[in-house]
Protein backbone atom coordinates (compact mmCIF):
# COMPACT_ATOMS: atom_id res chain seq x y z
CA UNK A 1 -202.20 -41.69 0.95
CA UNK A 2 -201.90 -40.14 -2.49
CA UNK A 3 -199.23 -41.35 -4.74
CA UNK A 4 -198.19 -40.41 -8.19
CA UNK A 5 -196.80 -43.18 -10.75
CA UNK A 6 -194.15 -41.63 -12.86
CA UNK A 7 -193.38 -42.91 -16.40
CA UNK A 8 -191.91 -42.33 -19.46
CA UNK A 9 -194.24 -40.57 -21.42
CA UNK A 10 -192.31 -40.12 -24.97
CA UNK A 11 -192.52 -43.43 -27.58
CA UNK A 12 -190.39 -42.00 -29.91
CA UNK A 13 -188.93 -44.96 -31.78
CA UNK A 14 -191.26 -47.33 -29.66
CA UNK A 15 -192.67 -50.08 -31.30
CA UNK A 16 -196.89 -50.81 -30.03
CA UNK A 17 -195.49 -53.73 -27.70
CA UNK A 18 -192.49 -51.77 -26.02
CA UNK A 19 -195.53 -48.49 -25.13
CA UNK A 20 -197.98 -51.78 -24.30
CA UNK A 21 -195.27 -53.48 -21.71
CA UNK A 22 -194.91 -49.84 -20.22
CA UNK A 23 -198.51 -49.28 -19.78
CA UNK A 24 -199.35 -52.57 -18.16
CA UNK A 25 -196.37 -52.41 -15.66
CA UNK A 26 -198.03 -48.40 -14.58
CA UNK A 27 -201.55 -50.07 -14.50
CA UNK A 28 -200.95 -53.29 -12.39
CA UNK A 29 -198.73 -51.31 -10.04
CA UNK A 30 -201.72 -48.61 -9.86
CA UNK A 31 -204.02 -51.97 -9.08
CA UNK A 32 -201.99 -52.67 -6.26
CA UNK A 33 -201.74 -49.08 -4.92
CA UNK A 34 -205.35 -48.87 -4.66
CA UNK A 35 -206.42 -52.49 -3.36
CA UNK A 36 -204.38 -51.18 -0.37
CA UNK A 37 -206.44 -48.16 -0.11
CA UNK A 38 -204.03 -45.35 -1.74
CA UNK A 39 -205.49 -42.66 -4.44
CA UNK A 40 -203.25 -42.95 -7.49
CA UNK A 41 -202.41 -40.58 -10.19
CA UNK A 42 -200.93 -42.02 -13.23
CA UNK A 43 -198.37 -39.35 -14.87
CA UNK A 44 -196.36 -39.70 -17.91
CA UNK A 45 -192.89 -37.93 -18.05
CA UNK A 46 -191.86 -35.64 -21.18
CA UNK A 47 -189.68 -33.23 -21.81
CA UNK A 48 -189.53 -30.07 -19.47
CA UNK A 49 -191.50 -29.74 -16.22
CA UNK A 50 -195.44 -30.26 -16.17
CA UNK A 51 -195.28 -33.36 -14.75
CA UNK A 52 -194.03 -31.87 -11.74
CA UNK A 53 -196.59 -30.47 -10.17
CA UNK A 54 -198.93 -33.60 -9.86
CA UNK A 55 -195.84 -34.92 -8.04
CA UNK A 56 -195.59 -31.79 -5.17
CA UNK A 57 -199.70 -32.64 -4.45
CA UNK A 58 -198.40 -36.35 -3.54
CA UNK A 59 -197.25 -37.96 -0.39
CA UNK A 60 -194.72 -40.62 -2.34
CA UNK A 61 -194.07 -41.30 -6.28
CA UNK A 62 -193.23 -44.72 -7.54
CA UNK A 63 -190.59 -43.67 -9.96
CA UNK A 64 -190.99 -46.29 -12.91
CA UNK A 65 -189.30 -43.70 -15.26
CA UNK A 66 -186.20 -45.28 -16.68
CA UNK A 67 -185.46 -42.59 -19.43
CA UNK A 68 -187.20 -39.67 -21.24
CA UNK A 69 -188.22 -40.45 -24.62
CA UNK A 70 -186.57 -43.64 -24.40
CA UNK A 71 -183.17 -41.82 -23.64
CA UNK A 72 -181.80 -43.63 -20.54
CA UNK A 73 -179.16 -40.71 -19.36
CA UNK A 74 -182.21 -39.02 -18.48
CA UNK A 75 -183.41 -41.11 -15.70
CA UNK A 76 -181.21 -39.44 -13.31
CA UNK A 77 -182.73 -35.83 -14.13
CA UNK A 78 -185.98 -37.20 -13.38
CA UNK A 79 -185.28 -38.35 -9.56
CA UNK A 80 -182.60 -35.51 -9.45
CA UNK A 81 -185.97 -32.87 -9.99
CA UNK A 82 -187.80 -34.83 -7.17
CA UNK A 83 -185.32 -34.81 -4.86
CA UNK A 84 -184.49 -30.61 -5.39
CA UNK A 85 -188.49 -30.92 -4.28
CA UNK A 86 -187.95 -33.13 -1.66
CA UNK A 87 -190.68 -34.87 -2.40
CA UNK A 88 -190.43 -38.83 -0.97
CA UNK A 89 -189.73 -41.46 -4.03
CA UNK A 90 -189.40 -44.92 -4.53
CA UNK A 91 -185.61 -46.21 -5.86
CA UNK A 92 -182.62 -44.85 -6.00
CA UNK A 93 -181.33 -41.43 -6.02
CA UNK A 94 -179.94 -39.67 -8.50
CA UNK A 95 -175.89 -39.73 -8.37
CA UNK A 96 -176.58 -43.59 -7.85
CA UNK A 97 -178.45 -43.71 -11.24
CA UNK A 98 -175.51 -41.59 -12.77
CA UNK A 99 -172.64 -44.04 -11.30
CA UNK A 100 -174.31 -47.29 -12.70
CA UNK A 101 -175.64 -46.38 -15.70
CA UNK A 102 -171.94 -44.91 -16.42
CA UNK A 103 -170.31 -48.51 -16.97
CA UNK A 104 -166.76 -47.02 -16.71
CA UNK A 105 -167.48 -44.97 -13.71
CA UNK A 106 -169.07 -48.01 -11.83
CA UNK A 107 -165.89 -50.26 -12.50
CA UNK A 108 -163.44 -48.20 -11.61
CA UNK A 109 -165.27 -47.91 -8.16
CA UNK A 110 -165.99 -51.66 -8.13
CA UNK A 111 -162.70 -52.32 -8.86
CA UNK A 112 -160.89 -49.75 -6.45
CA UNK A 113 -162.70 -51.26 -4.03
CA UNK A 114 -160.96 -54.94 -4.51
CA UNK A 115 -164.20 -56.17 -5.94
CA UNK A 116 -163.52 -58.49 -9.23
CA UNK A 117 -164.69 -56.46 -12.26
CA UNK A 118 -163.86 -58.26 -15.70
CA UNK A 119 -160.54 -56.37 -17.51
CA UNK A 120 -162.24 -53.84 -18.99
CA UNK A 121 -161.29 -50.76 -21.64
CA UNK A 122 -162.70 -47.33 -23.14
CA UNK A 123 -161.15 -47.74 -26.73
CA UNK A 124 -158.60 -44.68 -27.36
CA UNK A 125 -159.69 -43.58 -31.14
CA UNK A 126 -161.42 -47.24 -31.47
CA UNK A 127 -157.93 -49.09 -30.52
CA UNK A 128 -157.64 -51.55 -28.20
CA UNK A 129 -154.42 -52.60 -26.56
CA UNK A 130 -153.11 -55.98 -28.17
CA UNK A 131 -152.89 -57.65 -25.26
CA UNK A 132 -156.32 -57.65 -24.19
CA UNK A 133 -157.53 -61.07 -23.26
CA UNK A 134 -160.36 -62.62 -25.56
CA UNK A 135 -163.43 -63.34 -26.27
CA UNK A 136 -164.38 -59.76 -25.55
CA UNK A 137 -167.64 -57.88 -25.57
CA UNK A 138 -168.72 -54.73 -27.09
CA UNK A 139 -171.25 -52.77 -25.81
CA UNK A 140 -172.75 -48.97 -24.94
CA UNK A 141 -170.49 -47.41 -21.97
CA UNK A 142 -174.05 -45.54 -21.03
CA UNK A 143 -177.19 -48.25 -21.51
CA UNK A 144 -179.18 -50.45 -20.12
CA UNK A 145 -181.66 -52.66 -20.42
CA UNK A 146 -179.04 -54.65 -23.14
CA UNK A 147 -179.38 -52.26 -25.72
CA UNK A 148 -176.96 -52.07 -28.25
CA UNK A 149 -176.04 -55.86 -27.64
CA UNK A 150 -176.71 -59.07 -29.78
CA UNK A 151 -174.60 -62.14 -30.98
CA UNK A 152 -171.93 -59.78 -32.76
CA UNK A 153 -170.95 -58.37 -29.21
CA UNK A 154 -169.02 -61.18 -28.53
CA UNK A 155 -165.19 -61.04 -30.70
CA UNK A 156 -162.53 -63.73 -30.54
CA UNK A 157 -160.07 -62.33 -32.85
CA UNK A 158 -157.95 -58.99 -33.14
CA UNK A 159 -159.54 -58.31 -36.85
CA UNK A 160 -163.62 -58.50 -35.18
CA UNK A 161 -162.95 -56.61 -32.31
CA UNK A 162 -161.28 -53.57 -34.18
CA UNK A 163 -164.34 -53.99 -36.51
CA UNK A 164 -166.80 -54.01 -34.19
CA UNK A 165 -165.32 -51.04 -31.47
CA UNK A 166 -165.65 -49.39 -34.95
CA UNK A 167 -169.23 -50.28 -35.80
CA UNK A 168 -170.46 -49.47 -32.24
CA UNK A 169 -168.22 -46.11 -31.70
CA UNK A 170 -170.58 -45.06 -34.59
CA UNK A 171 -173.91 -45.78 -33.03
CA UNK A 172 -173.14 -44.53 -29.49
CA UNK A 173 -171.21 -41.92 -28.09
CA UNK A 174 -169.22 -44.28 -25.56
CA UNK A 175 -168.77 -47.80 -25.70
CA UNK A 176 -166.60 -49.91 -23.22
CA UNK A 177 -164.88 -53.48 -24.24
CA UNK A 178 -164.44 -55.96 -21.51
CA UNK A 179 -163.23 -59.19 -21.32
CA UNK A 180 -165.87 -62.15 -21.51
CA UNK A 181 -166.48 -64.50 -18.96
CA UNK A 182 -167.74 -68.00 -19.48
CA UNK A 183 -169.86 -69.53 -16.96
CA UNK A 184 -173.06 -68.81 -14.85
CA UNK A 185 -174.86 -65.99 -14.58
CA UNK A 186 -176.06 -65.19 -10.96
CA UNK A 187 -177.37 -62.23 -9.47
CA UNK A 188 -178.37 -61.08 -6.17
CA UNK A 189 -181.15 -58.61 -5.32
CA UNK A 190 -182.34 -56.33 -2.40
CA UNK A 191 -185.00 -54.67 -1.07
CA UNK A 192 -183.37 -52.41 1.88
CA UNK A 193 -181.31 -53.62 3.74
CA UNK A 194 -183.26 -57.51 3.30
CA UNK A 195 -181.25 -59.96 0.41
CA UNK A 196 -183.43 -61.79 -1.83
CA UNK A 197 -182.91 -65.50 -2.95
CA UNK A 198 -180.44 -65.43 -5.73
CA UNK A 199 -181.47 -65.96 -9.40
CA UNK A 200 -179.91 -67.72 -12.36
CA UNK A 201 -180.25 -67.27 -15.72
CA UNK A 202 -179.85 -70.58 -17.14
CA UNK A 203 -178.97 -71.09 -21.28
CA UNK A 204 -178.44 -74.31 -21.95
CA UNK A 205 -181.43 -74.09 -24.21
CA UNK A 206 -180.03 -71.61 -26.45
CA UNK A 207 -179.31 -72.10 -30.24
CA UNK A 208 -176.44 -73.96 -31.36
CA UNK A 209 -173.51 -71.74 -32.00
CA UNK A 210 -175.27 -68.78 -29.90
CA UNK A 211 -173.27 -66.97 -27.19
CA UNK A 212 -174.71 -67.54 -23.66
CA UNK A 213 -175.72 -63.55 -23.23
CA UNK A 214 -178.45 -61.63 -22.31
CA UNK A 215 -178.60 -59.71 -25.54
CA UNK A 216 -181.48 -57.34 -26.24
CA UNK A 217 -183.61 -59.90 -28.15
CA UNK A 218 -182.95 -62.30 -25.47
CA UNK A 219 -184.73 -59.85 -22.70
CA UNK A 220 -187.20 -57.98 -25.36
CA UNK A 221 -188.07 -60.01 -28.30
CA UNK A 222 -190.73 -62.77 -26.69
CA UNK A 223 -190.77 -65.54 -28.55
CA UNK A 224 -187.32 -65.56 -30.11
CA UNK A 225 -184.96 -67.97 -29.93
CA UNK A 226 -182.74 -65.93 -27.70
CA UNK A 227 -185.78 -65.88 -25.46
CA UNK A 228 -186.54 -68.99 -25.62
CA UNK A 229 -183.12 -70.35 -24.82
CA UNK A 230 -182.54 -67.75 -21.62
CA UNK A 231 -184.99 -69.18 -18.55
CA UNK A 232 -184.56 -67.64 -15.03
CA UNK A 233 -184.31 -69.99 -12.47
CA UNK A 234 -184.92 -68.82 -9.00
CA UNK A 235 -183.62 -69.81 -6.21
CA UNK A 236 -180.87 -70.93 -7.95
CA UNK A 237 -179.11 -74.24 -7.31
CA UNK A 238 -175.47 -72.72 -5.34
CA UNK A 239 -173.56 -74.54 -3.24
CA UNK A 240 -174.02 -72.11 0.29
CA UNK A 241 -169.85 -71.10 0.45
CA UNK A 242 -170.71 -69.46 -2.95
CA UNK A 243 -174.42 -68.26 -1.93
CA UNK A 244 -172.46 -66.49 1.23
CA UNK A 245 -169.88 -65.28 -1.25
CA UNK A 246 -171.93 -63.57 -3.84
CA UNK A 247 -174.43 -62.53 -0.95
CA UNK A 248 -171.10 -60.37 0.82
CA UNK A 249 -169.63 -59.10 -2.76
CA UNK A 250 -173.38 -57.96 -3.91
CA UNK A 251 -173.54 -56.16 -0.16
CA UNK A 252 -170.29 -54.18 -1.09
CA UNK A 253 -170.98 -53.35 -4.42
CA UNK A 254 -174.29 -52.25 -3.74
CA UNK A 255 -172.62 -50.10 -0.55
CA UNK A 256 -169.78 -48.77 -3.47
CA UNK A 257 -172.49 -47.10 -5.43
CA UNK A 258 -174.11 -45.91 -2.53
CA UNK A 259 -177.22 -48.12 -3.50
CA UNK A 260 -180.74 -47.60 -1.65
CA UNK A 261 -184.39 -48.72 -2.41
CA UNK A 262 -184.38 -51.72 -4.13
CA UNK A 263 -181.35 -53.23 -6.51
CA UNK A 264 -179.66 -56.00 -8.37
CA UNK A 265 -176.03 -56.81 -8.50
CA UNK A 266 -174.99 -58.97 -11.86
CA UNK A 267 -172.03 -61.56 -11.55
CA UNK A 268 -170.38 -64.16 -13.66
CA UNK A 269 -168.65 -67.08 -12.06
CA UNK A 270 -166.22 -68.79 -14.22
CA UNK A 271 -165.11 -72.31 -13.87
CA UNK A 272 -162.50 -71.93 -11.54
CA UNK A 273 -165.69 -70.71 -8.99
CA UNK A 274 -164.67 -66.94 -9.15
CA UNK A 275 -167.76 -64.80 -9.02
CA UNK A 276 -166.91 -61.74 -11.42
CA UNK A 277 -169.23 -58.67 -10.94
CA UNK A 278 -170.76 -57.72 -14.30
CA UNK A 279 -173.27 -54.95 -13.34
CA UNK A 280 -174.91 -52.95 -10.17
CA UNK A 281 -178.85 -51.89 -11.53
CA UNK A 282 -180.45 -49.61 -8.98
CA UNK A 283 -184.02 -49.64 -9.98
CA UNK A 284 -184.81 -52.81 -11.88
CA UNK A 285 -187.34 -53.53 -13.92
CA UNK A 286 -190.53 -53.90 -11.17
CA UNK A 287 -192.97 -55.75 -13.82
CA UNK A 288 -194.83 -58.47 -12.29
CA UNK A 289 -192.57 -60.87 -14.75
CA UNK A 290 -189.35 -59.51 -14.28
CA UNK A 291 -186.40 -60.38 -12.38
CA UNK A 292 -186.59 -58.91 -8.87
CA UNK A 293 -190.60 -59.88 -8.60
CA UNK A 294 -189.54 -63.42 -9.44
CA UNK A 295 -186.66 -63.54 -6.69
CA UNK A 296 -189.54 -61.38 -3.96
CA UNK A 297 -191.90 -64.73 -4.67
CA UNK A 298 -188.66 -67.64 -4.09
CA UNK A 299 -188.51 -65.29 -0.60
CA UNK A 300 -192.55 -65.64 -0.01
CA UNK A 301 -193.40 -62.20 -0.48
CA UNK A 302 -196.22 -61.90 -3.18
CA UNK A 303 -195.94 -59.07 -5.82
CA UNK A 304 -198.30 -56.38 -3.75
CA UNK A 305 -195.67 -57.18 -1.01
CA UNK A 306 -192.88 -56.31 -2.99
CA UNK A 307 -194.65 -53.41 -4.44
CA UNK A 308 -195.94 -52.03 -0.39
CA UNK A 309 -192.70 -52.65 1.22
CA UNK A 310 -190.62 -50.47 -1.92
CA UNK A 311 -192.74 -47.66 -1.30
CA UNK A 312 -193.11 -47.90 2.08
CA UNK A 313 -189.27 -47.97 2.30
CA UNK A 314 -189.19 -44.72 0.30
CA UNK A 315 -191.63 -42.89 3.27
CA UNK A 316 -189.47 -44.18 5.91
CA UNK A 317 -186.31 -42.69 3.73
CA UNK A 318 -187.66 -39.18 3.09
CA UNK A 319 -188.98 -39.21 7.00
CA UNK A 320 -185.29 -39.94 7.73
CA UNK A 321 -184.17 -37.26 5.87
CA UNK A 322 -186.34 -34.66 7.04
CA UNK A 323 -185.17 -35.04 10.45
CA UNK A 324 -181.95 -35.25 9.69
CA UNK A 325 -182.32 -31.92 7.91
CA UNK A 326 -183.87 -30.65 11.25
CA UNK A 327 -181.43 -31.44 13.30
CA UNK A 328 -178.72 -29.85 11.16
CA UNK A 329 -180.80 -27.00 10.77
CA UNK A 330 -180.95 -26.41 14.15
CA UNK A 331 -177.59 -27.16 14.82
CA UNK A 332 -177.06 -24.09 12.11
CA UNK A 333 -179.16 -21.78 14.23
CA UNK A 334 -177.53 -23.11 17.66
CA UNK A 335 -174.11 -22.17 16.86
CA UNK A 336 -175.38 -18.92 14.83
CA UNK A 337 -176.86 -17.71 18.20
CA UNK A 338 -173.79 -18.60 20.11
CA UNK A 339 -171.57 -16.61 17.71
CA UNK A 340 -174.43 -13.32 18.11
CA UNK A 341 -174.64 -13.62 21.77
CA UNK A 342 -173.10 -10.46 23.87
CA UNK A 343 -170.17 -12.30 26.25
CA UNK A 344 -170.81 -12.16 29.77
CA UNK A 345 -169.34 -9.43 31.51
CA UNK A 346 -167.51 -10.67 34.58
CA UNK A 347 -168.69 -9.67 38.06
């Protein structure tokens, strides 16, 4: 089988460790791709079309692009151009990408659904009613990955958030305030249709006076204190009502957004033991080290495992697909010959 590895090919504004990390995720999934007997192709994504082609030669691409040039809106145009080709690819599809990387979009679905999103706001010309419920966070309405948040996110007066929906409003074109939740941070992954052990992310270990978050230094910056003082745990320790809880609210969510391939579905559960859903990710980070890897080993699949049964659930997708388009097709050309067809004279 031949299989193209697509990747964001633009370091604009990279630092030598973020285009390192990139390059090492690409090469250890290429090491597992050909162990199991598959040519690989290694292509990086820029802007405009030449990486295309390498792609229409392929029998499956394992889309690791999660931007262009480090722009994350762009993920979507990247899967969006593969499916136009119909050419079979790992993850999720494009209009998924769209709806969770569009934080507003994603809640309102969550939420019209009866799941339990956190109160949550688009600022009207950087106001915010003054009634909403604090601590609140401030973040990008369109990233991931944590950018745009740190320590400052979190506001517990009327004064910081005003200043700080001001701040961010000039960084990023959208930015979304929601109310904070204290307590654990859980989340629940899948493969297909299969649920994977759930993971915690556990702070206690964080600096004195530092706000229990994954912030961008606490997922990027090795080494820093924010690092240091957010260790996954995985399986976490949950009673099983809650496990079965968080295992049926992640399974609805991840239906809401019309999730496929492989995901992750982000919660908060307060004290009270109300699970709050924070996030839905549709293509996670797939480094050996990161999240969704960790929870694949706490269910006994190594990481070629994990790696074999994403791609081979992207073959068995585009194989559905294709007769699916068949039989529509020829359900097309059925009722287009019954429409042409002379009517029987009768005898």
């Amino acid at each position: 089988m031949k299989a193209v590895i697509l990747y964001d090919g633009v370091a604009h504004g990279w630092s030598d460790r973020d285009v390192s990390a990139v390059l090492d995720s690409v090469h250890r999934v290429a090491e597992v791709l050909r162990a199991a007997g598959h040519s690989v192709q290694r292509v990086a994504v820029r802007p405009g079309l030449q990486w295309l082609p390498p792609c229409r030669r392929a029998d499956v691409v394992v889309n690791l692009c999660e931007g262009v040039g480090a722009v994350s809106r762009a993920e979507s145009l990247v899967a969006g151009a593969l499916e136009l080709a119909g050419i079979p690819f790992t993850g999720a599809r494009p209009d998924v990408m769209v709806t969770c990387l569009r934080k507003p979009m994603a809640n309102a679905l969550l939420g019209a659904r009866g799941l339990p999103v956190p109160r949550w706001i688009q600022p009207n010309g950087n106001r915010v009613p003054t009634d909403f419920p604090l601590p609140a966070i401030v973040k990008p309405a369109t990233e991931d990955a944590s950018v745009g948040i740190d320590q400052t996110s979190v506001v517990t007066s009327r004064r910081a958030l005003t200043e700080r929906v001001a701040e961010m409003s000039e960084q990023f074109d959208e930015i979304i305030v929601q109310q904070y939740i204290a307590g654990r941070e859980l989340a629940v992954g899948f493969v297909g249709e299969q649920v994977l052990p759930i993971s915690e992310i556990d702070f206690s270990a964080m600096p004195d006076g530092a706000w229990p978050i994954l912030s961008f230094d606490a997922k990027w910056a090795a080494g820093s204190p924010e690092d240091a003082g957010s260790q996954p745990v995985c399986p976490a320790r949950v009673p099983k009502a809650l496990q079965d809880r968080l295992v049926a609210m992640a399974r609805d969510a991840w239906r809401v957004v019309g999730g496929s391939g492989y995901g992750r579905v982000d919660f908060r559960v307060d004290e009270s033991g109300q699970p709050w859903v924070l996030e839905v990710n549709p293509n996670p980070d797939l480094s050996e080290d990161a999240g969704l890897a960790r929870m694949a080993r706490a269910f006994g699949w190594s990481y070629e495992d994990l790696l074999l049964r994403i791609v081979n659930l992207a073959l068995a997708d585009a194989e559905r697909t294709q007769t699916l388009d068949v039989a529509l097709a020829t359900g097309v050309r059925s009722r287009a010959d019954m429409r042409t067809r002379e009517p029987q004279q009768p005898a």
